[in-house]
C-alpha atoms as a PDB file:
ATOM      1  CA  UNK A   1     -13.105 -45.348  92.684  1.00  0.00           C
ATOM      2  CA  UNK A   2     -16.609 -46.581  92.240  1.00  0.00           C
ATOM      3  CA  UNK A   3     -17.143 -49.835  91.749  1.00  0.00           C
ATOM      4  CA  UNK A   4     -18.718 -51.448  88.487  1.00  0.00           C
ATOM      5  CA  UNK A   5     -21.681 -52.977  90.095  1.00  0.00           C
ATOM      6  CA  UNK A   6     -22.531 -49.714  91.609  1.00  0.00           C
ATOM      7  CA  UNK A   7     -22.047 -48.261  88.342  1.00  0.00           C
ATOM      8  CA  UNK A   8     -24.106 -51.112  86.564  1.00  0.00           C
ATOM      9  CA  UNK A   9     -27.099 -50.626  89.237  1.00  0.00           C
ATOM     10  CA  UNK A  10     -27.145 -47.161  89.134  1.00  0.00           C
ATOM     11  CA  UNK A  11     -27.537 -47.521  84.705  1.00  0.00           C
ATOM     12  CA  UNK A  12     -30.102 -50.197  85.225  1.00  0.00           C
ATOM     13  CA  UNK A  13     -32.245 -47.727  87.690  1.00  0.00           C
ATOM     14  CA  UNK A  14     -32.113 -44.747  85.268  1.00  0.00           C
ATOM     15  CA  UNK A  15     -32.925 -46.916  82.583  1.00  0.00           C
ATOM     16  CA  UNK A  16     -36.264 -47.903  84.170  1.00  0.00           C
ATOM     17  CA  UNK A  17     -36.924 -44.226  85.505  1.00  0.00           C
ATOM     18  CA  UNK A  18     -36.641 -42.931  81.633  1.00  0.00           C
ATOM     19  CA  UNK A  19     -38.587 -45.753  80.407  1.00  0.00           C
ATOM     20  CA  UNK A  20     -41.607 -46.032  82.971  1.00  0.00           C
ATOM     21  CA  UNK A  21     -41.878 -42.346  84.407  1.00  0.00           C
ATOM     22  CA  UNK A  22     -42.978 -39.198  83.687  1.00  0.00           C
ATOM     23  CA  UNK A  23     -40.511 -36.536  83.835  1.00  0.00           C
ATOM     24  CA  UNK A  24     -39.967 -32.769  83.085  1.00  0.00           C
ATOM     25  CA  UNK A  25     -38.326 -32.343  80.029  1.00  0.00           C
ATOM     26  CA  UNK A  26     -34.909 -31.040  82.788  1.00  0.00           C
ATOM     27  CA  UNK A  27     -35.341 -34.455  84.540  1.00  0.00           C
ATOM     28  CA  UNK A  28     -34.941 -36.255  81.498  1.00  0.00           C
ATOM     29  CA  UNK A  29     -32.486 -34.408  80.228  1.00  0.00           C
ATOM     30  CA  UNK A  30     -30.464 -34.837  83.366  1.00  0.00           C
ATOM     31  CA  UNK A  31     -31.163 -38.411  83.798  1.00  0.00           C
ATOM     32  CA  UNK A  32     -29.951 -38.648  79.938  1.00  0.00           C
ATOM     33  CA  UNK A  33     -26.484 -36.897  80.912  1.00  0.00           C
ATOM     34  CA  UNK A  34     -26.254 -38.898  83.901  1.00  0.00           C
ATOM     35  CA  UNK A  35     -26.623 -42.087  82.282  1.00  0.00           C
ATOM     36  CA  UNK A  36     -24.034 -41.081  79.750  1.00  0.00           C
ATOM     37  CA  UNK A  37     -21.641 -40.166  82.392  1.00  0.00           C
ATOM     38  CA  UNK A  38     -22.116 -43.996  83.591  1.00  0.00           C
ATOM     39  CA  UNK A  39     -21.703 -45.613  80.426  1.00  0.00           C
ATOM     40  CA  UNK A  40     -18.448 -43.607  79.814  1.00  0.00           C
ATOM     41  CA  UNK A  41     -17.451 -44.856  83.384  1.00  0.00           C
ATOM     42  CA  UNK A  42     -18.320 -48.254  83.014  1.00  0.00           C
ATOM     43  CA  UNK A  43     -16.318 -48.298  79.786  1.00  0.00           C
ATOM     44  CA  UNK A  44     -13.277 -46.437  81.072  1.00  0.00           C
ATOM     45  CA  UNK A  45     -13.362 -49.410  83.956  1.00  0.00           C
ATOM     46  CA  UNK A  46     -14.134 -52.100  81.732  1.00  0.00           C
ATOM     47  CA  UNK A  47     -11.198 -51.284  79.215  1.00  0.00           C
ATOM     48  CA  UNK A  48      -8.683 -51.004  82.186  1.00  0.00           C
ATOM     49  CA  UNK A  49      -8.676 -47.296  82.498  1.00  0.00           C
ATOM     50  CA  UNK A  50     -10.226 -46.508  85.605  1.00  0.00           C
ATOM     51  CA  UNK A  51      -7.388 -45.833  87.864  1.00  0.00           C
END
């Protein structure tokens, strides 16, 4: 299972990557679906669901 921090880090990093670089409209849109598969992970942990 992944650990929240790891989780949390990993959110923080593509938030600063969508924010300060320039991407290709595919790296964004990767880095988008990425970061929403965190968030969903994070929550799934977070609300006790996560194994």
């Amino acid at each position: 299972m992944t650990d929240l921090i790891d989780i949390h880090t990993e959110i923080t990093e593509l938030r600063a990557e969508l924010s300060g670089c320039i991407l290709t409209r595919k790296e964004r849109v990767d880095a988008f679906r990425r970061l929403e598969d965190l968030l969903a992970a994070a929550a799934q942990i977070r609300d006790g669901e996560g194994g």
